[in-house]
PDB file of N, CA and C in Angstrom:
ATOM      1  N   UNK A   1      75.936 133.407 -44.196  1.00  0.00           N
ATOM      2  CA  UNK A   1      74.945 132.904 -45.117  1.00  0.00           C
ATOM      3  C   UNK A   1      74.208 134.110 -45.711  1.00  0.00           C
ATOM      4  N   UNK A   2      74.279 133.740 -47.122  1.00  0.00           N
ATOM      5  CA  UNK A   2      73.501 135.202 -47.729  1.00  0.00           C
ATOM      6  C   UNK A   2      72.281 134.805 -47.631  1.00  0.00           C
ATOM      7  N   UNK A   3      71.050 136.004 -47.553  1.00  0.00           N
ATOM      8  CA  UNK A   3      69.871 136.272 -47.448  1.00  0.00           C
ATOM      9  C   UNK A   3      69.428 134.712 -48.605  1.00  0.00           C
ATOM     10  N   UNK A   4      69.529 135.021 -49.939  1.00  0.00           N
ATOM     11  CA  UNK A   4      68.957 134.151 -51.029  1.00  0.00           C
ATOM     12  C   UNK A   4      69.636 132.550 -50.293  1.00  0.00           C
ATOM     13  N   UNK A   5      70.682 131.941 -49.820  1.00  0.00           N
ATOM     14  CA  UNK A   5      70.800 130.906 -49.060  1.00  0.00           C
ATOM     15  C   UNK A   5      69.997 130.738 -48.248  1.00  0.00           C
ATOM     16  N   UNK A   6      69.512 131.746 -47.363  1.00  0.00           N
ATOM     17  CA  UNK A   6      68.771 131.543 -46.517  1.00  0.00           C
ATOM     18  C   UNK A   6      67.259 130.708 -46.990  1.00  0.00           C
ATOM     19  N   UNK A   7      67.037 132.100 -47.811  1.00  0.00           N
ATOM     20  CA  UNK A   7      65.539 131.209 -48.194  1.00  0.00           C
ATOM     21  C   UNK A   7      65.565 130.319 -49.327  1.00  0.00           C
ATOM     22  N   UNK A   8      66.931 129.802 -50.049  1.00  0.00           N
ATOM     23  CA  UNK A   8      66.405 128.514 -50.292  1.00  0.00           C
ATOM     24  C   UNK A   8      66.374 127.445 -49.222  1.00  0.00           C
ATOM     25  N   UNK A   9      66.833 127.445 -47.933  1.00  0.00           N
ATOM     26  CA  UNK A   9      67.421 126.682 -47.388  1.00  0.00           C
ATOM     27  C   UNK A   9      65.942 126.498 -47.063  1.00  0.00           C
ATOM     28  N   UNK A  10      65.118 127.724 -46.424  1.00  0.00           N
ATOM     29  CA  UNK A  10      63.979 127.293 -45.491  1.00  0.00           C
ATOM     30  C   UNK A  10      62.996 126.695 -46.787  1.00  0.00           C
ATOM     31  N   UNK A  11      62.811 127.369 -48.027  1.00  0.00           N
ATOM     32  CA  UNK A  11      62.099 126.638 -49.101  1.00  0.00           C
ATOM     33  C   UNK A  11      62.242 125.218 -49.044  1.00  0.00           C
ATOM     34  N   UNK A  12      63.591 124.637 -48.883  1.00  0.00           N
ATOM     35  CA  UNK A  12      64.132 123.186 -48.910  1.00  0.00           C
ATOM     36  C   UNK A  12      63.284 122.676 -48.070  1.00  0.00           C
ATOM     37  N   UNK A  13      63.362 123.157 -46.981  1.00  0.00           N
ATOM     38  CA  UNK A  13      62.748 122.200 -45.948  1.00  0.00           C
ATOM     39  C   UNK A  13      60.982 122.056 -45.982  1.00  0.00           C
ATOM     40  N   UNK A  14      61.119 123.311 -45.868  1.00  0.00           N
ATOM     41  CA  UNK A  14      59.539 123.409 -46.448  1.00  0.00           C
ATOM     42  C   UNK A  14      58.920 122.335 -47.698  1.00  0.00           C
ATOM     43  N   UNK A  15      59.730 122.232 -48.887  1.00  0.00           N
ATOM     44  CA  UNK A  15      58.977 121.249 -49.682  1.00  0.00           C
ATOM     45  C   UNK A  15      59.338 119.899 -49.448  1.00  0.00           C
ATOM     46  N   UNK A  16      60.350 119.863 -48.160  1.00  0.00           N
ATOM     47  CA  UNK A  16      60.601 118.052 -47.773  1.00  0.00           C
ATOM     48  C   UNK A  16      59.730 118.069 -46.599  1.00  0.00           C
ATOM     49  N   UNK A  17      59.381 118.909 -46.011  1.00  0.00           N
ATOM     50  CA  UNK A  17      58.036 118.947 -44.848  1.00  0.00           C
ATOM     51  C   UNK A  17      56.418 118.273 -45.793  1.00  0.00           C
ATOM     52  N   UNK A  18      56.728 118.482 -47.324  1.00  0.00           N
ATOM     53  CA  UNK A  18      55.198 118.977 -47.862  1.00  0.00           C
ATOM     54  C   UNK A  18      55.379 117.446 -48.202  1.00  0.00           C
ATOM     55  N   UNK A  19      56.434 116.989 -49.031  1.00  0.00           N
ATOM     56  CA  UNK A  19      56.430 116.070 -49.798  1.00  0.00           C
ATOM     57  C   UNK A  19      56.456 114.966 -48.293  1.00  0.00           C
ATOM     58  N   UNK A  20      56.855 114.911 -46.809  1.00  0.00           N
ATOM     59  CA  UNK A  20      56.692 113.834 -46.297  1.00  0.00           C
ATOM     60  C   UNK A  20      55.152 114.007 -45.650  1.00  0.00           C
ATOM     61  N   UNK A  21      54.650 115.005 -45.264  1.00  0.00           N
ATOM     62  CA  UNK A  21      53.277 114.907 -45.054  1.00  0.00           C
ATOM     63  C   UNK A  21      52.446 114.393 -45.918  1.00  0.00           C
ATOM     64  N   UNK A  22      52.729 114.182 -47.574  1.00  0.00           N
ATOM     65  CA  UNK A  22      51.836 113.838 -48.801  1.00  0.00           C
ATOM     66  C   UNK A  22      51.866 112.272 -48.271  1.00  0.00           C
ATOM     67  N   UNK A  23      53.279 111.992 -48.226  1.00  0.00           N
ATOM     68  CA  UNK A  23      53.711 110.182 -47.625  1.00  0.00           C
ATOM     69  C   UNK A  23      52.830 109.863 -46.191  1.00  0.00           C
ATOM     70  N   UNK A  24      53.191 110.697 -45.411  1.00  0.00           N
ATOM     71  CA  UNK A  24      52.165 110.155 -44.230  1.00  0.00           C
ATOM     72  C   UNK A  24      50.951 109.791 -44.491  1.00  0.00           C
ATOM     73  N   UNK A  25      50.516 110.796 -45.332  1.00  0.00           N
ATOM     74  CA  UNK A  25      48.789 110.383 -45.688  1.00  0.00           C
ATOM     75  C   UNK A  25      48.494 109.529 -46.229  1.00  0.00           C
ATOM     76  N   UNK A  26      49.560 109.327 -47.130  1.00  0.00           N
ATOM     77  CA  UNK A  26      49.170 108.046 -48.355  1.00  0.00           C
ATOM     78  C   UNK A  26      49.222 106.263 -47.797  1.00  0.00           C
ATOM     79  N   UNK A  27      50.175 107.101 -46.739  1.00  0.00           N
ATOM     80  CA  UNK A  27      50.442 105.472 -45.787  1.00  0.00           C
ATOM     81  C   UNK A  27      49.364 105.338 -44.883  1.00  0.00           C
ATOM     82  N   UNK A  28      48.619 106.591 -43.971  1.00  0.00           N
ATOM     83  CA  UNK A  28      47.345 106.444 -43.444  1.00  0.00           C
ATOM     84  C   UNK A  28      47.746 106.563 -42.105  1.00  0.00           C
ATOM     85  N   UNK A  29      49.269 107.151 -42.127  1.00  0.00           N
ATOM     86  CA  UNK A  29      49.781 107.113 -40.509  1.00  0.00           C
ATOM     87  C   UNK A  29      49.465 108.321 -39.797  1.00  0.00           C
ATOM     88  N   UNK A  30      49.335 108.208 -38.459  1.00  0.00           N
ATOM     89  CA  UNK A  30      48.933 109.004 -37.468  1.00  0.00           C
ATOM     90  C   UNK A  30      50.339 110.482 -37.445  1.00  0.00           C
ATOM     91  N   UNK A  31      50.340 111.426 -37.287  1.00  0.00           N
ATOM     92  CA  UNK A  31      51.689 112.674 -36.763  1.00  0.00           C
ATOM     93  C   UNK A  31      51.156 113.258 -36.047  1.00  0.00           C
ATOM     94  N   UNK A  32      51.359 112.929 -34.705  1.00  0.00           N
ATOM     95  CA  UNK A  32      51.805 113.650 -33.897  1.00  0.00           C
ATOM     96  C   UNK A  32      52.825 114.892 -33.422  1.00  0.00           C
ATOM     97  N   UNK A  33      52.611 116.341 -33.533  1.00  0.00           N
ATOM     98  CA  UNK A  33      53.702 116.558 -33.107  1.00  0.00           C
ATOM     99  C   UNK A  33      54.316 117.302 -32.064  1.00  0.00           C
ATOM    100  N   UNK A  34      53.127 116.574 -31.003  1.00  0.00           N
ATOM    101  CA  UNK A  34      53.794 116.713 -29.284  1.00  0.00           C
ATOM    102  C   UNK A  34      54.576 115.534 -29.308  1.00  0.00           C
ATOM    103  N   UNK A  35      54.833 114.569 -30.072  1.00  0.00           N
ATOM    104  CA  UNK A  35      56.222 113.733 -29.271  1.00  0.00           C
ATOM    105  C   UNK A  35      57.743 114.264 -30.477  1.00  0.00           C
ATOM    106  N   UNK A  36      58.294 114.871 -28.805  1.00  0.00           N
ATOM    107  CA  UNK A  36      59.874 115.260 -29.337  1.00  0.00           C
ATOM    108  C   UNK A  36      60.086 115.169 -30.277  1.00  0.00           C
ATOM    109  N   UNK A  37      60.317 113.335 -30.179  1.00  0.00           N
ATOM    110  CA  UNK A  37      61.286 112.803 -31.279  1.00  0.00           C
ATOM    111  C   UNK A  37      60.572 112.328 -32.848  1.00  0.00           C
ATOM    112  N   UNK A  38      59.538 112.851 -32.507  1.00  0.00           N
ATOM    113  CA  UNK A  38      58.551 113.003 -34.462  1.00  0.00           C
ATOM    114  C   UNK A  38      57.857 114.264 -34.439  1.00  0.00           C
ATOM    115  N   UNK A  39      58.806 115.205 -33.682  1.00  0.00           N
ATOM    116  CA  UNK A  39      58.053 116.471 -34.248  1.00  0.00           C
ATOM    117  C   UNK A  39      57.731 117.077 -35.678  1.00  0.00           C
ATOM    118  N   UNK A  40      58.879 116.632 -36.582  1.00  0.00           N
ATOM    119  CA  UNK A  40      58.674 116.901 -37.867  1.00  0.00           C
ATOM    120  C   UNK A  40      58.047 115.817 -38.847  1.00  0.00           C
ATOM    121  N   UNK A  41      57.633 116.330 -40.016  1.00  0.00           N
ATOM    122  CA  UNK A  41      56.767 115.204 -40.743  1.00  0.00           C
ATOM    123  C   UNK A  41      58.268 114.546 -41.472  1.00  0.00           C
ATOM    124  N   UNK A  42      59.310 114.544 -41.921  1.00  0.00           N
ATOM    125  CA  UNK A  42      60.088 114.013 -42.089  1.00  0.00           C
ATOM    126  C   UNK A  42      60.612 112.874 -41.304  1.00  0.00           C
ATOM    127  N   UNK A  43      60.877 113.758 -39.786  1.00  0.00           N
ATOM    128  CA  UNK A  43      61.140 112.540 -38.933  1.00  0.00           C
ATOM    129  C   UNK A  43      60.461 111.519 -38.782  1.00  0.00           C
ATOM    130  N   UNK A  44      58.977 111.730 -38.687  1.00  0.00           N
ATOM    131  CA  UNK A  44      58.214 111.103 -38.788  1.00  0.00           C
ATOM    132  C   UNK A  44      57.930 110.129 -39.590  1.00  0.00           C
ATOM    133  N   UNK A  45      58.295 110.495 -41.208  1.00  0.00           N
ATOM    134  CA  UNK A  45      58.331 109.252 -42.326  1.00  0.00           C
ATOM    135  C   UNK A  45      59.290 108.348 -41.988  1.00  0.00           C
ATOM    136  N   UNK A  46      60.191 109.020 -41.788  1.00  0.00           N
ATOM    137  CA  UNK A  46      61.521 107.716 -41.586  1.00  0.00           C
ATOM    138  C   UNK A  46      61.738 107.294 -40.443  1.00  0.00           C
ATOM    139  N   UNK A  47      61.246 107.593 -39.545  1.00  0.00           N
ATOM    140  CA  UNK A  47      60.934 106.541 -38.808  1.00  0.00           C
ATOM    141  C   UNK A  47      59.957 105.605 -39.191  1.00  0.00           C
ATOM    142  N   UNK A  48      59.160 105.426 -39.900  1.00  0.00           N
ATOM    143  CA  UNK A  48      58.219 104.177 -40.627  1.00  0.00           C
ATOM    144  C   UNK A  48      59.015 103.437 -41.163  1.00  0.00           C
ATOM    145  N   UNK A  49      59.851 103.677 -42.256  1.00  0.00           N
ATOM    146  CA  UNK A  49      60.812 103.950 -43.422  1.00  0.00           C
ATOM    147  C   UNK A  49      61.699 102.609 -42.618  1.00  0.00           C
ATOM    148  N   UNK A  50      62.324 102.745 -41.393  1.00  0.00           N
ATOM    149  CA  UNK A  50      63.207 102.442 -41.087  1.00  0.00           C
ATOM    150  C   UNK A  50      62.500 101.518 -40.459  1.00  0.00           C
ATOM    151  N   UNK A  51      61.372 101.298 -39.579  1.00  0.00           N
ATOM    152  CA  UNK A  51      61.009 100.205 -39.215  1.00  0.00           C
ATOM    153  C   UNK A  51      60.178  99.451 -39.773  1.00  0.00           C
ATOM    154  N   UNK A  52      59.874  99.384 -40.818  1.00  0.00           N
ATOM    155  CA  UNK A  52      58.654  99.125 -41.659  1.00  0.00           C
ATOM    156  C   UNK A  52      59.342  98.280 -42.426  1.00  0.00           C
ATOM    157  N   UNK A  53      59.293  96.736 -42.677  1.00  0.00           N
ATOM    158  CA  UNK A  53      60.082  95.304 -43.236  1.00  0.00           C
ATOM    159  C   UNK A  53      59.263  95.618 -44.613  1.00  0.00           C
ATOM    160  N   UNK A  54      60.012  96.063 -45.905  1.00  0.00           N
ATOM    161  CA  UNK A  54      58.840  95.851 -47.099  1.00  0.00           C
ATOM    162  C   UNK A  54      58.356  93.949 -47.289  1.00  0.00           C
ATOM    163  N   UNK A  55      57.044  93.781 -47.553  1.00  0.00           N
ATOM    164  CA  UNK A  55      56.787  92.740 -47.898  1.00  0.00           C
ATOM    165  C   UNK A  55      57.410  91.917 -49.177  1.00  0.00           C
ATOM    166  N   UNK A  56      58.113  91.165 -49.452  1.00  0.00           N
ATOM    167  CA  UNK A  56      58.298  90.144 -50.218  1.00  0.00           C
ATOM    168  C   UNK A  56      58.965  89.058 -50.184  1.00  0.00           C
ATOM    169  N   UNK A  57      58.901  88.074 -50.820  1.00  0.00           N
ATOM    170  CA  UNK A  57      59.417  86.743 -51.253  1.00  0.00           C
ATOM    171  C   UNK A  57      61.137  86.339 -50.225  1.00  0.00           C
ATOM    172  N   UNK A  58      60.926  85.786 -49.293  1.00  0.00           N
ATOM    173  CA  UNK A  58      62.105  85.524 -48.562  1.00  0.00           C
ATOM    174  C   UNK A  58      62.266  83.889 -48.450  1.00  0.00           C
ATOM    175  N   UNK A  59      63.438  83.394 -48.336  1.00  0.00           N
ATOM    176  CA  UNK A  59      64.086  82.367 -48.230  1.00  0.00           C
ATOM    177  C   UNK A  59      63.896  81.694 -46.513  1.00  0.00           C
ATOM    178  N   UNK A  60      63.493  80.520 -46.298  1.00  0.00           N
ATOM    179  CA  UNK A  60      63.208  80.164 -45.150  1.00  0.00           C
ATOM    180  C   UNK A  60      63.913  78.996 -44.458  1.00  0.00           C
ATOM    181  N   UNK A  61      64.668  79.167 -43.847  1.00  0.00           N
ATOM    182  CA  UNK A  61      65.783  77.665 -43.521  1.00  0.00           C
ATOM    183  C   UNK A  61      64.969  77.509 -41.724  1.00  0.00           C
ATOM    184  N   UNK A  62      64.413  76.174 -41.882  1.00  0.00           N
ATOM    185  CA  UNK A  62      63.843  75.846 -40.860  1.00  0.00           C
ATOM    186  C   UNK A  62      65.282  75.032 -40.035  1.00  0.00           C
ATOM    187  N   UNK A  63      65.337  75.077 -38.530  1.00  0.00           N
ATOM    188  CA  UNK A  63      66.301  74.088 -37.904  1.00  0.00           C
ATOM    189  C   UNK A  63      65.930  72.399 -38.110  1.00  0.00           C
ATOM    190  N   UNK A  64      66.705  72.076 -38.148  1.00  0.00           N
ATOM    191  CA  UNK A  64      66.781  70.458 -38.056  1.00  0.00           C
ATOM    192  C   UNK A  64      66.139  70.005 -36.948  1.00  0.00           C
ATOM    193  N   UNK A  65      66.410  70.887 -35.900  1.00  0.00           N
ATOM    194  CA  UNK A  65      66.188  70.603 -34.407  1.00  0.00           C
ATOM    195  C   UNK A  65      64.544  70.666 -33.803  1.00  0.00           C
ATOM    196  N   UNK A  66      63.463  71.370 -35.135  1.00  0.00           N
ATOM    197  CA  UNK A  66      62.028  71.517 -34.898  1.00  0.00           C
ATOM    198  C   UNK A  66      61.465  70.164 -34.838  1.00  0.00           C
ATOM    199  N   UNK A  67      60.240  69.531 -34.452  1.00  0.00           N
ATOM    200  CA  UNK A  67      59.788  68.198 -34.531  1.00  0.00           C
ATOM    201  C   UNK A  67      58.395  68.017 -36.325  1.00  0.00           C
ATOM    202  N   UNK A  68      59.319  67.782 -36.650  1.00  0.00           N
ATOM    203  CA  UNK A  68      58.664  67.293 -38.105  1.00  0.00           C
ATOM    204  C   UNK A  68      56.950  67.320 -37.685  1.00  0.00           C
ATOM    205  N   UNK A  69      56.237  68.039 -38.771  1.00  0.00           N
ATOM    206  CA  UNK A  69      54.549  68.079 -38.120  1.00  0.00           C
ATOM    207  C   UNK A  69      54.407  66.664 -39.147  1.00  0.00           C
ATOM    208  N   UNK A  70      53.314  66.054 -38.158  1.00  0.00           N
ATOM    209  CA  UNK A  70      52.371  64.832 -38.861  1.00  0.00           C
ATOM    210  C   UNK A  70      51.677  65.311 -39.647  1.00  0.00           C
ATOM    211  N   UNK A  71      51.629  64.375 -40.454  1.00  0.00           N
ATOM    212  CA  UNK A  71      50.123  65.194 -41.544  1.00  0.00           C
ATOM    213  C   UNK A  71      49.616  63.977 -42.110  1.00  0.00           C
TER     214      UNK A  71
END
């Protein structure tokens, strides 16, 4: 790896470190980074990313098998 690879490589990371710390904040989430597995602010976004259901409009099929509410 040539020198100029090098430092774009660490630049790279560096502005995906900057740009997911901007996201953490904006979401209002906590980073930690004494735990291992979210040491980085990247890891850290996507793990939200990935567990985080976006809110909207879903389709709802109730069972047949529930007891009809009185009303």
């Amino acid at each position: 790896m040539t020198n100029l690879e090098r430092v774009l490589k660490e630049e790279f990371h560096r502005n995906i470190d900057l740009i997911a710390t901007e996201l953490l904040d904006a979401y209002s989430l906590k980073f930690n980074q004494e735990a291992s597995n979210l040491s980085s602010p990247l890891l850290r976004w996507l793990d939200f990313r990935y567990r985080y259901v976006d809110p909207m409009p879903r389709q709802v099929v109730f069972s047949d098998k529930f007891q009809k509410a009185l009303i």
